[in-house]
Protein backbone atom coordinates (compact mmCIF):
# COMPACT_ATOMS: atom_id res chain seq x y z
CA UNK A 1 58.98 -86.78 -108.86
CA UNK A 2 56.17 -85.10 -109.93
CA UNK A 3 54.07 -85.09 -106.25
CA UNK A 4 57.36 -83.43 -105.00
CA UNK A 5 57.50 -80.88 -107.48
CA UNK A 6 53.73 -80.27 -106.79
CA UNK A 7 54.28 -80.26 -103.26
CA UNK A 8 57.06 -77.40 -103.23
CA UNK A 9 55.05 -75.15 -105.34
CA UNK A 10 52.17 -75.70 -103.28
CA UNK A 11 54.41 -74.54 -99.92
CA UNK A 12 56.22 -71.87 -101.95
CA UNK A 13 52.66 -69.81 -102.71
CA UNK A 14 51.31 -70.75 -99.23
CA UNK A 15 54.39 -68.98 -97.61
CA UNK A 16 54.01 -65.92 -100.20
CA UNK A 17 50.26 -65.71 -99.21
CA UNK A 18 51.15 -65.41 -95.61
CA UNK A 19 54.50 -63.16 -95.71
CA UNK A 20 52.24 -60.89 -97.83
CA UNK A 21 53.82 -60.51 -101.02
CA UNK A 22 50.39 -61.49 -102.89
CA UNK A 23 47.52 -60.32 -102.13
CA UNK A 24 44.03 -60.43 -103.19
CA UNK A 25 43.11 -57.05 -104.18
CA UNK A 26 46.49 -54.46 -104.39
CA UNK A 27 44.40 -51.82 -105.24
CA UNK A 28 41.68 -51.93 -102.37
CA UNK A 29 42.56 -49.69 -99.16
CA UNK A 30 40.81 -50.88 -96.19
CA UNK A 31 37.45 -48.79 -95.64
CA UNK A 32 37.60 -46.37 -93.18
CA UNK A 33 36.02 -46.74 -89.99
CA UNK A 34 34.24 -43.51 -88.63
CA UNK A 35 33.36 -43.61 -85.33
CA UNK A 36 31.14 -40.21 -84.21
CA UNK A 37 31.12 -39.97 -80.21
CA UNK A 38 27.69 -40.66 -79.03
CA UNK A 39 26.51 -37.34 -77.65
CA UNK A 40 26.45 -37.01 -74.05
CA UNK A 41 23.79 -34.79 -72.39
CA UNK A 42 24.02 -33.97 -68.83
CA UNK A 43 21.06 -32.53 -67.61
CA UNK A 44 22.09 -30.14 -64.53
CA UNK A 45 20.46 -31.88 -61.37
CA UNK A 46 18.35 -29.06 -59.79
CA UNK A 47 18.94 -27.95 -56.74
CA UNK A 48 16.01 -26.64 -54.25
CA UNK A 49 17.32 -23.97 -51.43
CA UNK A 50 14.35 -22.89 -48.71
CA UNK A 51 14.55 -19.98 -47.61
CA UNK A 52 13.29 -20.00 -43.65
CA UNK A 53 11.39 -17.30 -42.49
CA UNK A 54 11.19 -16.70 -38.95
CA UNK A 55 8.68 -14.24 -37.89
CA UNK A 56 9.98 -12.80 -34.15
CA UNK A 57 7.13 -11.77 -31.92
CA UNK A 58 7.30 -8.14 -30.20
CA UNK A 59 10.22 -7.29 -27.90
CA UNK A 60 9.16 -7.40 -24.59
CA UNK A 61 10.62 -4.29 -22.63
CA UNK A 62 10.37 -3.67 -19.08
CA UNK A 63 8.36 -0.28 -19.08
CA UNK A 64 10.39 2.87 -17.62
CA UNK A 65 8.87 3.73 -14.83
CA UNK A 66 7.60 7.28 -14.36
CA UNK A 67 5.21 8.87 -12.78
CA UNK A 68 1.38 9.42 -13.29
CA UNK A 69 -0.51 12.51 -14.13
CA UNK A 70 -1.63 14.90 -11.67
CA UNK A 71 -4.99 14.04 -10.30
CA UNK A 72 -6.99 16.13 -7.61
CA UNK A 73 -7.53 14.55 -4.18
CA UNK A 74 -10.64 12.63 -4.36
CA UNK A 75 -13.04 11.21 -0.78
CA UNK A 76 -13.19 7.64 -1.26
CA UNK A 77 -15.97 5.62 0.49
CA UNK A 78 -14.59 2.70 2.29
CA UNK A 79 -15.98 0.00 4.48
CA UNK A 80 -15.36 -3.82 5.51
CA UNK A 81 -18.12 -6.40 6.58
CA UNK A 82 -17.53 -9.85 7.52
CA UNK A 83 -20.56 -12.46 7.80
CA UNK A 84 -22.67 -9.84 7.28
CA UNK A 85 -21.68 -7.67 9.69
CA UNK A 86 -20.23 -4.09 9.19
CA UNK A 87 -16.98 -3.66 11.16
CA UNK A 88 -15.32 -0.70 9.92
CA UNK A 89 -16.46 1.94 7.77
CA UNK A 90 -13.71 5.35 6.69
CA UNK A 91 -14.65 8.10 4.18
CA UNK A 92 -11.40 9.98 3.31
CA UNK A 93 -9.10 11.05 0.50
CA UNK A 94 -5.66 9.91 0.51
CA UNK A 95 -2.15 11.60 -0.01
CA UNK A 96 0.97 10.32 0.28
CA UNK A 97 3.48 13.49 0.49
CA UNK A 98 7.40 12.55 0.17
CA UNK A 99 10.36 15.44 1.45
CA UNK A 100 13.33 14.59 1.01
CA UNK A 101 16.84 15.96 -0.73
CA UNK A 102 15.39 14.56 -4.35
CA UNK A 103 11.65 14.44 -4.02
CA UNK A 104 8.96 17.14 -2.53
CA UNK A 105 6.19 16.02 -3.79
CA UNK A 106 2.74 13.62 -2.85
CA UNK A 107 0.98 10.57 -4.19
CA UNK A 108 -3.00 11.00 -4.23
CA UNK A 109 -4.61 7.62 -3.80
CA UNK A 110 -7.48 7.04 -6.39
CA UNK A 111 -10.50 5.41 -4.80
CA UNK A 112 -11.56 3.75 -8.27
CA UNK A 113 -8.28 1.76 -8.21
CA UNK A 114 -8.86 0.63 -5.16
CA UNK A 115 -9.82 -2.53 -3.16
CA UNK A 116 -10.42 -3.43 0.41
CA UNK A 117 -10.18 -5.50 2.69
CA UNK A 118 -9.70 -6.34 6.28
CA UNK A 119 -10.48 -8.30 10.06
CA UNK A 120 -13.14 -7.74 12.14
CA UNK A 121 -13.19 -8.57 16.23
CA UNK A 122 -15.09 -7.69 18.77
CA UNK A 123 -12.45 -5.90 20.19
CA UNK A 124 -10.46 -5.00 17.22
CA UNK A 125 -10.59 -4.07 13.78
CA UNK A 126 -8.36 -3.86 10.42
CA UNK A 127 -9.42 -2.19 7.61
CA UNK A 128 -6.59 -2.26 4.59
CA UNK A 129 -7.26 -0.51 1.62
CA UNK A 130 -5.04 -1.76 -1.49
CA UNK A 131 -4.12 0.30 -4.58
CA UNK A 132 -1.77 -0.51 -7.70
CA UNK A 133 1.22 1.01 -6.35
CA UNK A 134 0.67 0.37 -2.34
CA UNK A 135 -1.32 0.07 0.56
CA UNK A 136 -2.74 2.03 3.25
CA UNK A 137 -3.85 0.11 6.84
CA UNK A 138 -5.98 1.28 9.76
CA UNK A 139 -6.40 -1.09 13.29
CA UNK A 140 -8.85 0.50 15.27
CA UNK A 141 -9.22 -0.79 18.97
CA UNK A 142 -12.57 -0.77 21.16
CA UNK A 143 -10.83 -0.27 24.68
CA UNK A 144 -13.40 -0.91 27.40
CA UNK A 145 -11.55 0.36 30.57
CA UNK A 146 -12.01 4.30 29.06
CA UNK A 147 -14.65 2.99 27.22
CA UNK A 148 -13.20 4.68 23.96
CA UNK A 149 -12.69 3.58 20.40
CA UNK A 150 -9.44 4.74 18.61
CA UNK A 151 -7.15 4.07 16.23
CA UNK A 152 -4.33 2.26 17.15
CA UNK A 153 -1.83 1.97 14.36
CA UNK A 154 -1.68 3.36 11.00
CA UNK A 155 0.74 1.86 7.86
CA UNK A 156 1.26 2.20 4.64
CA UNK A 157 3.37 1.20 2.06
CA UNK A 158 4.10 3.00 -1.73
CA UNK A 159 6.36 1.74 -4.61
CA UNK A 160 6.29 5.25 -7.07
CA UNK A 161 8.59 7.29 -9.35
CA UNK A 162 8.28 10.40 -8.42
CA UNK A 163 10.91 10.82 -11.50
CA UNK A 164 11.03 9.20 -14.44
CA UNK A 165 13.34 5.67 -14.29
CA UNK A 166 13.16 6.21 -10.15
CA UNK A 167 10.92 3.74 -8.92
CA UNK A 168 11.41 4.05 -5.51
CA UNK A 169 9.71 2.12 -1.95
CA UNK A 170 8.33 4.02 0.79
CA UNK A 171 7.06 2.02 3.91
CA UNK A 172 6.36 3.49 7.47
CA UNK A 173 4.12 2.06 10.40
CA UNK A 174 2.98 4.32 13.77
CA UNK A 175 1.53 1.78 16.29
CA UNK A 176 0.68 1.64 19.93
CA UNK A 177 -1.25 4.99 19.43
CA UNK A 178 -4.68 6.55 20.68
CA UNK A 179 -5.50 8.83 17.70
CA UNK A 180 -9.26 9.69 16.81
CA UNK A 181 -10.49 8.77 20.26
CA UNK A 182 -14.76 8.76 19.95
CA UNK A 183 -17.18 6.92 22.30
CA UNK A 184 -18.38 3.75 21.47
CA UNK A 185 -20.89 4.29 18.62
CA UNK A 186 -19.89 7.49 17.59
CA UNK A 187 -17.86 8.41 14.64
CA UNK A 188 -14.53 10.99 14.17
CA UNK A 189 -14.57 13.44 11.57
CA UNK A 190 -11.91 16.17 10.89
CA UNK A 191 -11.64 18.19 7.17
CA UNK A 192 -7.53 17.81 7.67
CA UNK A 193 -5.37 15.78 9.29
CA UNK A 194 -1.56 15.06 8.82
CA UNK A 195 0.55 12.06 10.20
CA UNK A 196 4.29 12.36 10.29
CA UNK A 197 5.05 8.84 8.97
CA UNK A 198 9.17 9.44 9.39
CA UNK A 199 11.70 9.23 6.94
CA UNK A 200 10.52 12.45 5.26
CA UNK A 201 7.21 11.38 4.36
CA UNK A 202 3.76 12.71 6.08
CA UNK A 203 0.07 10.96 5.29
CA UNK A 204 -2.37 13.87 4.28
CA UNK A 205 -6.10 12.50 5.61
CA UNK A 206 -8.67 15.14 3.92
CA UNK A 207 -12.21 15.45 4.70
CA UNK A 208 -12.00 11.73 7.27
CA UNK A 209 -14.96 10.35 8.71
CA UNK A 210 -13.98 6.94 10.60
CA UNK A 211 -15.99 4.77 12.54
CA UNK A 212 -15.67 1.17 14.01
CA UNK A 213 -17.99 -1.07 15.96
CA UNK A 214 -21.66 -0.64 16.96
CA UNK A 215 -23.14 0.50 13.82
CA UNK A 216 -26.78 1.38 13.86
CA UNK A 217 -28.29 1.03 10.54
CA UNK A 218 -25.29 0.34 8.78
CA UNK A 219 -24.50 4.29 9.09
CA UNK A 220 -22.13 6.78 11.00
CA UNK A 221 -22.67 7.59 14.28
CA UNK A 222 -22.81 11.25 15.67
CA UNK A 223 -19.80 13.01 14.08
CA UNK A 224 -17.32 13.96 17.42
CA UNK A 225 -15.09 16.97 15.28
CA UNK A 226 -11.99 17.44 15.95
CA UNK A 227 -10.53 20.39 17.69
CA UNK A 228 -9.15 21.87 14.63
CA UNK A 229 -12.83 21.54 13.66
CA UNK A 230 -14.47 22.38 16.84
CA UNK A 231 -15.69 25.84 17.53
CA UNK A 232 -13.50 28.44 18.85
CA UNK A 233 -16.15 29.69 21.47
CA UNK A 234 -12.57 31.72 23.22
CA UNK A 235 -12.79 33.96 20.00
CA UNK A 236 -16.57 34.57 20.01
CA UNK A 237 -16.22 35.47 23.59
CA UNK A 238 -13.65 38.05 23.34
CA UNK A 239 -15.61 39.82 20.91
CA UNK A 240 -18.69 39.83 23.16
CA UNK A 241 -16.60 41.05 26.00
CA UNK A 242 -14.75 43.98 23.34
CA UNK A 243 -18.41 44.87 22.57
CA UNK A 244 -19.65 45.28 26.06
CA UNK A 245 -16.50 47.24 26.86
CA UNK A 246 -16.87 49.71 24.06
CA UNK A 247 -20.57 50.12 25.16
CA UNK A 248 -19.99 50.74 28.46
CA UNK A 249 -17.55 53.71 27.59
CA UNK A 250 -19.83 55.05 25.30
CA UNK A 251 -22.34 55.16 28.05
CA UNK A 252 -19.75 57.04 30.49
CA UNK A 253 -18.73 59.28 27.58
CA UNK A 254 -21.99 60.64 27.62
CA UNK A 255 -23.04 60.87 31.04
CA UNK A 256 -20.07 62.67 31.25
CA UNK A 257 -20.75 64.90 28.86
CA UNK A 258 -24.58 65.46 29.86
CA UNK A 259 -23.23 66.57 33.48
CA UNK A 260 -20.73 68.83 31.82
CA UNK A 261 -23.72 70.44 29.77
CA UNK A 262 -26.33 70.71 33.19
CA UNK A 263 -23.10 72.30 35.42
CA UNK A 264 -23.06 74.79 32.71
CA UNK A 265 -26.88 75.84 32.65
CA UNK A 266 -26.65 76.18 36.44
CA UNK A 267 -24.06 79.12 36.43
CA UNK A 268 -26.00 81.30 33.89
């Protein structure tokens, strides 16, 4: 009776101490629990921007084409040799004169822009002379029926702006010709001659001296003018003929009057 009694107050307490009714310390309130948040610290990421620089080279511009300053007409000195031999030699200065409904003026070749260049036969001979803006060709021909050299054709070609942003092309060619006819070894020389090219454009030749085959010394032959250049021996002789004229009435003029002056003697 007594283990029972035991055993009931032992289940009685155990079920207070687990329904809570009893506890262990009443007056004890649980300790608080603090919990700071664990700083954070966010570090921005950096970012890196380039900044490309592209460094553009000059603009290349087609230059407007206008046209050069005025120069004076100036001889050039030309010649062509080939294998040692001396085939065609020209002295002259060079215009180029344009008419037309927009343009009346002339291109002037300068010899120090020059360069030459050429063929050489035994019966006939080129001579080209090249310049920035053109050309300018001779073809002489040795012709041994007349026994006669002359030039046979005569080109030229000119890209120029006569006015500013008008570059314009000019070619013209004369062939099958006879023009500065000389004898074999001699040379032609005329101060001015003009070739009417067509199209409205005319080659002014100043102060020409040509010559091709049979060179003596590397030098011109005898010069053979031409008539422009030749003397005008019709002129000097009218003048001679004036003079004897007006002499010959002077003479008359006074015998006349000398008889006039002797009748009157006679009838005193």
């Amino acid at each position: 009776m007594k283990y029972e009694l035991s055993l009931i107050v032992l289940c009685m307490a155990a079920t207070a101490l687990t329904s809570g009714e009893y506890s262990l310390a009443p007056d004890s309130k649980p300790a608080p629990t603090t919990s700071k948040p664990a700083p954070t610290t966010s570090k921005p990421t950096p970012t890196t921007s380039k900044t490309t620089t592209t460094t553009l080279g000059p603009k290349t511009t087609t230059p407007i084409p206008s046209p050069t300053p005025p120069t004076k007409l100036v001889v050039g000195h030309y010649n062509f040799s080939l294998d040692g031999k001396l085939c065609s030699m020209v002295d002259l200065a060079i215009g180029i004169h344009v008419r037309n409904g927009t343009v009346n003026d002339t291109f002037i070749v300068q010899p120090h822009k020059t360069n030459v260049s050429g063929e050489c036969g035994d019966r006939a001979s080129v001579i080209t002379i090249y310049f920035t803006e053109g050309q300018f060709i001779l073809k002489f021909r040795h012709n041994e029926t007349i026994k006669k050299v002359y030039v046979e054709l005569v080109e030229y070609d000119l890209t120029y702006a006569f006015k500013t942003g008008e570059s314009i092309e000019y070619s013209g060619k004369n062939e099958s010709l006879e023009l500065f006819s000389v004898e074999p070894g001699h040379s032609y020389s005329c101060q001015s001659v003009t070739l009417y090219m067509g199209n409205g454009v005319s080659l002014d030749l100043t102060h020409t001296k040509f010559q091709a085959f049979e060179f003596k010394n590397k030098e011109f032959g005898p010069s053979e003018l031409c008539k422009a250049d030749q003397p005008n021996y019709r002129v000097a002789i009218t003048v001679i003929i004036i003079l004897i004229l007006l002499i010959i009435i002077a003479v008359i003029f006074f015998l006349i009057r000398k008889k006039q002056r002797t009748d009157g003697y006679q009838s005193l």
